[in-house]
Protein backbone atom coordinates (compact mmCIF):
# COMPACT_ATOMS: atom_id res chain seq x y z
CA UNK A 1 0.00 0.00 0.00
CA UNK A 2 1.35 3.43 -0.67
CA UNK A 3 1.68 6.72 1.20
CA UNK A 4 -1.71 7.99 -0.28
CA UNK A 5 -3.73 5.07 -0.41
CA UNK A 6 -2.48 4.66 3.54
CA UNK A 7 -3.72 8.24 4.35
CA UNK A 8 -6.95 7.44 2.54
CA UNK A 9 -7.50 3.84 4.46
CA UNK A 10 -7.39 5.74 7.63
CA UNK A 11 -9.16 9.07 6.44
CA UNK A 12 -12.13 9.56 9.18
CA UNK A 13 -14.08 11.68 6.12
CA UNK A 14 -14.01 9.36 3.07
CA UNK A 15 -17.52 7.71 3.33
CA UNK A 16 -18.59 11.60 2.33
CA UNK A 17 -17.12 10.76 -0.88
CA UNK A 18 -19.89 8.39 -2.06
CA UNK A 19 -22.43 10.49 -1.18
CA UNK A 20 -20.90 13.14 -4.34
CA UNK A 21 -21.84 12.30 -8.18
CA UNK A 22 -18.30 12.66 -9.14
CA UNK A 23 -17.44 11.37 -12.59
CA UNK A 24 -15.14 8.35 -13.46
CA UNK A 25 -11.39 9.17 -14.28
CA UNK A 26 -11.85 12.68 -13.07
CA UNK A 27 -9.67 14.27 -10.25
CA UNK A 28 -11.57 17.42 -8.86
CA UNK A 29 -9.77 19.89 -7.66
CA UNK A 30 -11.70 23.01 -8.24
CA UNK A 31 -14.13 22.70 -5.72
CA UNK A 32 -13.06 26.21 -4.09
CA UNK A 33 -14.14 27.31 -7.23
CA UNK A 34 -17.58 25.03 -7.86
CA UNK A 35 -18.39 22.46 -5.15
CA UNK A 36 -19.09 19.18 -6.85
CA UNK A 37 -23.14 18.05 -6.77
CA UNK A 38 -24.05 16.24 -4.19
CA UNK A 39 -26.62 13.48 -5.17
CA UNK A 40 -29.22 14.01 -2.12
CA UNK A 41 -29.16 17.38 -4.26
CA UNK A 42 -30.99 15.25 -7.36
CA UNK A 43 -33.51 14.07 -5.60
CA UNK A 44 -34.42 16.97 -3.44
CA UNK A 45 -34.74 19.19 -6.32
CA UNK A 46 -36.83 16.64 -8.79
CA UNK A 47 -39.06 16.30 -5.57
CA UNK A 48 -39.09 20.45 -5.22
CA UNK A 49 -39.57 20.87 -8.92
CA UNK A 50 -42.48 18.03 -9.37
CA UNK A 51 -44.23 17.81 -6.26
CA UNK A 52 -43.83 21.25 -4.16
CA UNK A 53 -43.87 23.46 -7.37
CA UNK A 54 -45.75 21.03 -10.02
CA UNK A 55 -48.31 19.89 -7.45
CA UNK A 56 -48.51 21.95 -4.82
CA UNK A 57 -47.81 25.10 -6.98
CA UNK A 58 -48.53 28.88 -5.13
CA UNK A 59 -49.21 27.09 -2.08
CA UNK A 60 -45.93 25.44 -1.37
CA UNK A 61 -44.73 29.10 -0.38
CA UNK A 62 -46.38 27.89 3.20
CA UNK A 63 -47.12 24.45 3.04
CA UNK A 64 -43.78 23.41 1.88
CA UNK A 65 -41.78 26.19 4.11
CA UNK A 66 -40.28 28.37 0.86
CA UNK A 67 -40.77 31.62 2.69
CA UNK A 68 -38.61 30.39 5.84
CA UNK A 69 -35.78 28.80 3.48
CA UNK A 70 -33.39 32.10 3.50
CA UNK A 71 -33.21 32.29 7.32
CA UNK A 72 -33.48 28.22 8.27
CA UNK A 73 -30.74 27.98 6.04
CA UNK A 74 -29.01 30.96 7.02
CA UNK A 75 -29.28 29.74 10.82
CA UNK A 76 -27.75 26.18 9.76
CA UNK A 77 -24.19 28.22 7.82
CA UNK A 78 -24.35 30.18 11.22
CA UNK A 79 -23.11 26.97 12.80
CA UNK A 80 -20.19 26.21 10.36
CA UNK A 81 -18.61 30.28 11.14
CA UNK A 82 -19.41 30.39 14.65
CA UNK A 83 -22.23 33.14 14.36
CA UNK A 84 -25.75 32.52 16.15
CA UNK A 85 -29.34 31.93 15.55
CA UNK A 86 -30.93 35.12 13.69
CA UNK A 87 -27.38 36.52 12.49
CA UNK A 88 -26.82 34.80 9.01
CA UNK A 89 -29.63 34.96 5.82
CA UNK A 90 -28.84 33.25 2.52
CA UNK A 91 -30.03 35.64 -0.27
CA UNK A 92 -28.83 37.03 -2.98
CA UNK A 93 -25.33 36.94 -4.69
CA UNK A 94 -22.24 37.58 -2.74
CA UNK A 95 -21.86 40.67 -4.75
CA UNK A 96 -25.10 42.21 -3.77
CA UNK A 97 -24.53 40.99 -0.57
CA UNK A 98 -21.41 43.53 -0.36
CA UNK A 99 -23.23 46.01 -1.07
CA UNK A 100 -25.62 45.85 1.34
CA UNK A 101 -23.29 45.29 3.86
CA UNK A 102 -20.49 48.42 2.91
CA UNK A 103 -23.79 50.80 2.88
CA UNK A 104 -25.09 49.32 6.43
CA UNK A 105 -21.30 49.74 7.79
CA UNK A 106 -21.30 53.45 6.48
CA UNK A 107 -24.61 53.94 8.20
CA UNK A 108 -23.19 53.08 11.04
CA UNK A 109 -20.15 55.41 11.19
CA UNK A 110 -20.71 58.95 10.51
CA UNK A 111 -18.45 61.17 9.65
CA UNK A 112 -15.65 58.71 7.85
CA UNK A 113 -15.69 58.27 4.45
CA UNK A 114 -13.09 55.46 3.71
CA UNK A 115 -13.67 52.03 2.72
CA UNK A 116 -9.78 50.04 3.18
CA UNK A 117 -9.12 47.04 1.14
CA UNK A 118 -6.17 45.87 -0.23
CA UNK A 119 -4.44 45.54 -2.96
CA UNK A 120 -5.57 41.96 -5.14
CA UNK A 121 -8.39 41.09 -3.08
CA UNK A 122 -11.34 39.61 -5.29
CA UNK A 123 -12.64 41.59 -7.83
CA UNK A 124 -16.22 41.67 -6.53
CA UNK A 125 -15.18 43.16 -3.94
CA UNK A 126 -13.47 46.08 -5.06
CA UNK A 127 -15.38 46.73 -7.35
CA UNK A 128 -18.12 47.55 -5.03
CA UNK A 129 -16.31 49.67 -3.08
CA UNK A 130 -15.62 51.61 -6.22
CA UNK A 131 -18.89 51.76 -7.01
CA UNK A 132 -20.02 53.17 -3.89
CA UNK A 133 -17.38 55.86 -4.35
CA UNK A 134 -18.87 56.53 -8.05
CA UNK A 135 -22.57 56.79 -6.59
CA UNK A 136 -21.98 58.93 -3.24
CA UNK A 137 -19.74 61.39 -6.23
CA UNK A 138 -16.71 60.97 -3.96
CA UNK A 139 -18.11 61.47 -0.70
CA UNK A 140 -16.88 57.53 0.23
CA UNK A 141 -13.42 56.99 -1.27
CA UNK A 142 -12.26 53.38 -1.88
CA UNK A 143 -8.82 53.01 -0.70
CA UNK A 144 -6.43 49.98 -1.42
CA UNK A 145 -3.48 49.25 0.12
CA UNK A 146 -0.53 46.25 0.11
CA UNK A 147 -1.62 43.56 2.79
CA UNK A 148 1.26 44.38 5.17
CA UNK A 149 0.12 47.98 5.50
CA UNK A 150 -3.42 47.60 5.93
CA UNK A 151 -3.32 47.94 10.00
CA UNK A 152 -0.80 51.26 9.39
CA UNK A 153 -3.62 52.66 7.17
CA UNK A 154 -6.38 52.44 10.08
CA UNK A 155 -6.63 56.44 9.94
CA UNK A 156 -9.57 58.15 11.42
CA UNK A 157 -11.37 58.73 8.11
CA UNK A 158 -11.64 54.38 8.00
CA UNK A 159 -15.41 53.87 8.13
CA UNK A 160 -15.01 50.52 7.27
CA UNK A 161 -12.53 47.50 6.32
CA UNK A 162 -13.28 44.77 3.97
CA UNK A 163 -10.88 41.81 3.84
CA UNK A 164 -10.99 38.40 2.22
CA UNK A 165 -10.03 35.74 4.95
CA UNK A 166 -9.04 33.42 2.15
CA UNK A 167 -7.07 34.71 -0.13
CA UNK A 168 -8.04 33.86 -3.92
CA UNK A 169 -5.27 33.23 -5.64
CA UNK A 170 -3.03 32.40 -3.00
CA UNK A 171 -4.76 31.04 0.04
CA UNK A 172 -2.88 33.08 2.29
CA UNK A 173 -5.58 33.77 5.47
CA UNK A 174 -5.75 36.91 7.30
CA UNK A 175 -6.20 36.38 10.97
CA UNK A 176 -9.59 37.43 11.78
CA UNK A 177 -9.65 38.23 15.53
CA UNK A 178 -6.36 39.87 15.45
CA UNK A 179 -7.23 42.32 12.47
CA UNK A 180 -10.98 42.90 13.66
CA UNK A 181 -9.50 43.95 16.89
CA UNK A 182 -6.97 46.69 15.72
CA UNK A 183 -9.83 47.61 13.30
CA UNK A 184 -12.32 48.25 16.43
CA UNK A 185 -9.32 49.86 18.32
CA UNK A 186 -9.11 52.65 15.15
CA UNK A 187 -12.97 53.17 14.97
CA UNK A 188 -13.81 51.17 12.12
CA UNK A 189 -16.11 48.51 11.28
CA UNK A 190 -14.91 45.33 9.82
CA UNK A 191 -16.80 43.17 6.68
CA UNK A 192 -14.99 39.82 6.06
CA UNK A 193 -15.47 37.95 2.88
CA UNK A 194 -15.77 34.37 3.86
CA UNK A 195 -15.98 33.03 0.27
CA UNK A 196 -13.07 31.25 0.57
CA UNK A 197 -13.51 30.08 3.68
CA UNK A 198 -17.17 28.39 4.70
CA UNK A 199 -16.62 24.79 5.16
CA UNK A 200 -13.39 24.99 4.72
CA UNK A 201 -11.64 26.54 7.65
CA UNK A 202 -12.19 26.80 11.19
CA UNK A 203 -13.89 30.25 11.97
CA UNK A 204 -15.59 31.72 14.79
CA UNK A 205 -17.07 35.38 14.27
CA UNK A 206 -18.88 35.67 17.48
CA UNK A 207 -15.27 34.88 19.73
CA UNK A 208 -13.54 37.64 17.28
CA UNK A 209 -16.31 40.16 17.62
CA UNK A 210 -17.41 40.80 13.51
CA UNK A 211 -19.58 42.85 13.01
CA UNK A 212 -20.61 41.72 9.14
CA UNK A 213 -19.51 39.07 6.73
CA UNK A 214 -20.60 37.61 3.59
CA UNK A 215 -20.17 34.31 1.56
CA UNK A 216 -20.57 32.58 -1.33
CA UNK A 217 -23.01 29.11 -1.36
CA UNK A 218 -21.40 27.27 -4.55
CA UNK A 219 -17.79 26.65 -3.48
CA UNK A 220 -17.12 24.83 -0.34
CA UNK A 221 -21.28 24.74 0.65
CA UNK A 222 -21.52 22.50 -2.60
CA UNK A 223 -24.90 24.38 -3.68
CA UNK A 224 -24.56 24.20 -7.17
CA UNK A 225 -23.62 27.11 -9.98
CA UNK A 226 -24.68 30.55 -9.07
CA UNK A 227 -26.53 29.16 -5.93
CA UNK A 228 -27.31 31.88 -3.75
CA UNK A 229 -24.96 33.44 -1.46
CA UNK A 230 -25.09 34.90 2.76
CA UNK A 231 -24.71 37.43 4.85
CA UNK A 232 -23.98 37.66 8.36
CA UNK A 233 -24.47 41.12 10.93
CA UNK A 234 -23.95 40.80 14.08
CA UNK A 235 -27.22 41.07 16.37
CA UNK A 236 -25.91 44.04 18.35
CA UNK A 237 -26.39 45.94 14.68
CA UNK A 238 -29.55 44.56 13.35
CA UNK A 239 -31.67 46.87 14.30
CA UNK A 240 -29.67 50.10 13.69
CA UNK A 241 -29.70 49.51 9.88
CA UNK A 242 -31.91 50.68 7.54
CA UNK A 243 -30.77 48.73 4.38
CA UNK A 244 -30.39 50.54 1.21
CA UNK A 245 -31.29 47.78 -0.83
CA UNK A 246 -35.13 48.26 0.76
CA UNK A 247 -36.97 45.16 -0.95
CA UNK A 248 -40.59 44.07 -0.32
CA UNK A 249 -39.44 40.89 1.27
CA UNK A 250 -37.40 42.85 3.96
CA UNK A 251 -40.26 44.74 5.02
CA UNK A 252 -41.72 43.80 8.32
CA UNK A 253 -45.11 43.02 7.11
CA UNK A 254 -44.56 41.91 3.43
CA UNK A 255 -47.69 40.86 1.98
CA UNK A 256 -49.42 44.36 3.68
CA UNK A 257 -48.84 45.96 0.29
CA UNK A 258 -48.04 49.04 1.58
CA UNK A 259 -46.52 51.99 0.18
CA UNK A 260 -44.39 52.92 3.17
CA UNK A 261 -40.93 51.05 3.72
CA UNK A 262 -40.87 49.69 7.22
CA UNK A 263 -37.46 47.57 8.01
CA UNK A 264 -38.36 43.80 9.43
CA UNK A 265 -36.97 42.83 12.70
CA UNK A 266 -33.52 41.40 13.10
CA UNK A 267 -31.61 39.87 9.95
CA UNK A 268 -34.58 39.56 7.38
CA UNK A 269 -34.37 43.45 7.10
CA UNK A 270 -31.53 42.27 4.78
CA UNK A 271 -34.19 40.59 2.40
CA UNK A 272 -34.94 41.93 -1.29
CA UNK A 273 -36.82 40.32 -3.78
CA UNK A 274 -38.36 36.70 -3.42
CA UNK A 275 -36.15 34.13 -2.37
CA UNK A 276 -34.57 31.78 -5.07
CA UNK A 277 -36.23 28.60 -4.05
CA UNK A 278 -34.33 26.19 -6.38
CA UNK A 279 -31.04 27.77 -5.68
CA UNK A 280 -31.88 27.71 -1.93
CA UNK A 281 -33.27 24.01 -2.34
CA UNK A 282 -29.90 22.55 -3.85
CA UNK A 283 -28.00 25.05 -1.05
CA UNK A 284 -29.55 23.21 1.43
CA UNK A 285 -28.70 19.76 0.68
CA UNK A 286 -24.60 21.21 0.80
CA UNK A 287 -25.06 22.75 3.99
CA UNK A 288 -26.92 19.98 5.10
CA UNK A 289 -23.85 17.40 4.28
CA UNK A 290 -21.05 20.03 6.11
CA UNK A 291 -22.75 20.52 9.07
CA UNK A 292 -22.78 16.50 9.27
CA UNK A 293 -18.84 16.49 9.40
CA UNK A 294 -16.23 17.48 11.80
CA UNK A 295 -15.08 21.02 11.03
CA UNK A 296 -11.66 19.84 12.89
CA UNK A 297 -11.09 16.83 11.12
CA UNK A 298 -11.89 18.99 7.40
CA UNK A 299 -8.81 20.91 8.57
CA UNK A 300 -6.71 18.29 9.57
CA UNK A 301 -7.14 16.48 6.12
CA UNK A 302 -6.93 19.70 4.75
CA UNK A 303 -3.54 20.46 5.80
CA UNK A 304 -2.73 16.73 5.08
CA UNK A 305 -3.72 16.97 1.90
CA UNK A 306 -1.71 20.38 0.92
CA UNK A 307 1.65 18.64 2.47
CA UNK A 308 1.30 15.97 0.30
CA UNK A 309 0.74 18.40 -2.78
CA UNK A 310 3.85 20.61 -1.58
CA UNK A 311 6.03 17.21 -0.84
CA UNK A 312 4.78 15.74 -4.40
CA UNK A 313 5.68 19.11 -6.15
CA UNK A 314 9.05 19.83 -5.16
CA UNK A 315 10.90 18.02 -7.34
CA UNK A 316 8.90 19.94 -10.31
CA UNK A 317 9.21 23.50 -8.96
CA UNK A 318 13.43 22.77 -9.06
CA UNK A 319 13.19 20.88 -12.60
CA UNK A 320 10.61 22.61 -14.67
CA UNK A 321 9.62 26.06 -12.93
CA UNK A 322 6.78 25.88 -10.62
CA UNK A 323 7.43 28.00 -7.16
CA UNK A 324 4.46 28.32 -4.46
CA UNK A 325 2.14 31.33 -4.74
CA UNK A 326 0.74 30.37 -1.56
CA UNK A 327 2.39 30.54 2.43
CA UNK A 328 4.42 27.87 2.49
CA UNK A 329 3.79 27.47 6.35
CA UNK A 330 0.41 25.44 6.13
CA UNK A 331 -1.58 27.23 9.61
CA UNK A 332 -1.77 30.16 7.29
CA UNK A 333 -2.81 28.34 3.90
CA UNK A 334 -6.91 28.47 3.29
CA UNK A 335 -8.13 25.01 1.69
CA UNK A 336 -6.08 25.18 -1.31
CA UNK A 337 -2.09 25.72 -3.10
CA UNK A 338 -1.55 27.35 -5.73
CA UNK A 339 1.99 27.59 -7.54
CA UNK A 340 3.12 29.99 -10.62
CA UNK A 341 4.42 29.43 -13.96
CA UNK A 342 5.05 31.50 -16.98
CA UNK A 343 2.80 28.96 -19.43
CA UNK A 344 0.64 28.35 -16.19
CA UNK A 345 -3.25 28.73 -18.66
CA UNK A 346 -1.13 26.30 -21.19
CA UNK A 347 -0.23 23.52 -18.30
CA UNK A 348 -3.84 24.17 -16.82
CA UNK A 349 -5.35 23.21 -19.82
CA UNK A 350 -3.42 20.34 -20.78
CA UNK A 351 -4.21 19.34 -16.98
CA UNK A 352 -7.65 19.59 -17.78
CA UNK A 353 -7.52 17.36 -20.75
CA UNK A 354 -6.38 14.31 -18.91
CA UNK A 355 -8.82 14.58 -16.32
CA UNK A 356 -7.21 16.96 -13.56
CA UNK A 357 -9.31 19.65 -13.12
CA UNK A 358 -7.82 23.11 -11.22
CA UNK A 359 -8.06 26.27 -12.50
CA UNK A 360 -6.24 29.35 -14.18
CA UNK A 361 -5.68 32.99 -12.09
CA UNK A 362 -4.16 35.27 -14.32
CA UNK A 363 -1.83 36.27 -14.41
CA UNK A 364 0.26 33.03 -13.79
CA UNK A 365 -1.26 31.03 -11.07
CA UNK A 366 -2.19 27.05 -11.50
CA UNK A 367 -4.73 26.53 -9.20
CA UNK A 368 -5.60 23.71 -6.81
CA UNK A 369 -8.83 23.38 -4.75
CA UNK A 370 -7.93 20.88 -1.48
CA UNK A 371 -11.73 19.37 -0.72
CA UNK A 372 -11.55 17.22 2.26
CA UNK A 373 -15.37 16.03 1.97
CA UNK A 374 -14.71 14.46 -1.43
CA UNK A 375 -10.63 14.24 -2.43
CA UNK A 376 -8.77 11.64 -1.92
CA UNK A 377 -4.71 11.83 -0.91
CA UNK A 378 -4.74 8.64 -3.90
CA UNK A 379 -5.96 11.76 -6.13
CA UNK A 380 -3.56 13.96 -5.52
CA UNK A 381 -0.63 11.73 -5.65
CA UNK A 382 -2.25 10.92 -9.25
CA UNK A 383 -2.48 14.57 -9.94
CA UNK A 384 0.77 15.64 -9.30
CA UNK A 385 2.35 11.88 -11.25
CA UNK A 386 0.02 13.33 -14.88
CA UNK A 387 1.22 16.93 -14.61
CA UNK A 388 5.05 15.68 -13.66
CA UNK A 389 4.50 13.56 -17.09
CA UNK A 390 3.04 16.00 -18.76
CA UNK A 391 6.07 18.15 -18.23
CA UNK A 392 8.35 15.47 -19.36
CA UNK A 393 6.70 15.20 -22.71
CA UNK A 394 5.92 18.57 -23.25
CA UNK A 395 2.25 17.79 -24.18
CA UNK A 396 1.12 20.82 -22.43
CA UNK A 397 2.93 23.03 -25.53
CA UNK A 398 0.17 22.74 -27.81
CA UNK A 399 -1.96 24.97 -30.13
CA UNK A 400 -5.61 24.06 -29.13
CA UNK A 401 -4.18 24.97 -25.06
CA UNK A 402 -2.83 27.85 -25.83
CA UNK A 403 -6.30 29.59 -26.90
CA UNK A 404 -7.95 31.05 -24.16
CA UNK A 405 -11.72 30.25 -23.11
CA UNK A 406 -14.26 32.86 -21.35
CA UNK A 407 -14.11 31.03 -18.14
CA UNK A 408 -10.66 30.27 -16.76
């Protein structure tokens, strides 16, 4: 028996595996990027989509619980980032979820007009910010600054700081006590983007005092593509908010019809429009499955799994150019490596062809989603053995991987 197949005989997680429709000869490992579908997920939704919509039709809303589907589910991802009943709703996309969340933190603080990110943090997220600065006509300003100066940048005009936990690209995680501390100790609020991080990592808002924090549903939470996304506020803020998204479903008396905006109690204030019930529906069935396993053991094969990766690619980084994008001490590593390369989209897609699925960054980064519910260490020991071929024959230096796709 080898190394891997050791590590997988003794693997505490692996009956998850079975429970994914994962197809033969593949070896996933892009599910930071799209979980993979769980198959309770088939049958839940065929029973949603013939009996509770086909049967039951309008009425399902109540008899079939669709109206309480953003905040059940919301209180079951509460459990997996240490936040309570009544602090997390799944709505919306992460996106508009930011929003949301950087106008409630301005709300909140008067008088500053500076939202802090840094430099390279997702896209999304930025780009908010920016946006927020182009509607207010420069009133907010979005600032960015290199990660190692983001505490040194804590001013008095910081209304609010928006990190990533999880880096991206890299994997490198912020520390989220530490940071929300100094961030509190300045003045400012502090909005963490858990994307990256939801049934992945360990994380406990309510022990490092958050105040908000969003998250994605189709990565780690296996809901599907585009499944709907979360936010979390912390109760002591709830009711202080007046969103600025104000949507019928966040009114405190919905189906009253009535012209005048009045905010709901608590955390469905942060409602819009009608839930998405077959995004929420396949959501559900993820959550469901995470909340089943133990968030310590994920990390431990987590970390197990990215030391084998690191051991495995070595050799390659000295003989054909790889080097590590992400910390190379695993405590600080989210649930994934990444490594560089100047023909990394070339390598990627030759990967791709024989069955290894990772993804492209630009501009250079290979990579590698590390899913403890469903990988295998036998898979990644295969991984790395097809790419270190690869490389020997030069099959990645082709035409047809050369030309680049819309999705990466």
């Amino acid at each position: 028996m080898s190394d891997a197949e050791a590590l997988d005989a003794a693997d505490p997680l692996a009956h998850f595996r079975e429970r994914f429709a994962l197809p033969e000869g593949v070896i996933y490992l892009d599910g930071n990027s799209l979980g993979a579908l769980p198959k309770a997920s088939v049958a839940r939704l065929a029973e949603t989509v013939s009996d509770e919509w086909g049967r039951g039709l309008i009425t399902s809303w109540n008899a079939a619980r669709w109206v309480e589907a953003p905040q059940r589910i919301g209180d079951k991802i509460a459990r997996l980032i240490g936040a309570g009943a009544g602090e997390v709703i799944a709505c919306d996309s992460t996106s508009v979820n930011l929003f949301k969340l950087l106008t409630a933190a301005l709300s909140l603080n008067p008088g500053r007009g500076t939202i802090l990110s840094e430099r390279g943090n997702f896209p999304t997220d930025v780009y908010m910010m920016q946006g927020i600065e182009t509607l207010t006509r420069g009133a907010v300003r979005a600032k960015l600054v290199e990660p190692e100066n983001i505490e040194a940048a804590l001013d008095d005009d910081v209304a609010v700081l928006l990190l990533t936990q999880v880096h991206y690209k890299t994997g490198r995680m912020h520390d989220v006590a530490a940071i929300t501390a100094r961030a509190h100790a300045g003045g400012a609020l502090v909005i963490w983007d858990l994307s990256h991080s939801a049934g992945a990592v360990p994380v406990d808002l309510a022990a490092a005092k958050a105040d908000f924090a969003v998250g994605c549903g189709y990565k780690y939470l296996n809901g599907g593509p585009g499944a709907p996304a979360w936010l979390y506020v912390a109760k002591r803020h709830q009711d202080r908010v007046r969103p600025a998204l104000s949507g019928w479903f966040g009114h405190a008396r919905p189906f009253d019809f009535t012209d005048e905006y009045e905010p709901a109690a608590g955390i469905a204030r942060f409602l819009c429009g009608t839930p998405p019930v077959l995004g929420l529906t396949a959501l559900e069935c993820g959550v469901d499955m995470m909340i089943e396993a133990d968030m310590a053991a994920l990390r431990a094969k987590s970390l197990a799994l990215g030391e084998l990766f690191a051991t495995r690619m070595a050799p390659l980084c000295e003989q054909y150019g790889f080097a590590l994008a992400s910390p190379a001490d695993p405590a600080v590593r989210g649930s994934q490596i990444s490594y560089t390369h100047r023909d990394a989209y070339a390598i990627m897609q030759a990967l791709i062809a024989r069955g290894v699925i990772g993804d492209f960054r630009a501009p250079d980064i290979l990579r590698f989603g590390l899913t403890p519910l469903y990988l295998r260490f036998a898979d990644v020991d295969r991984a790395v053995t097809i790419l270190a071929e690869m490389m020997a024959s030069r099959d990645w230096d082709r035409p047809e991987h050369r030309i680049r796709a819309a999705v990466t």
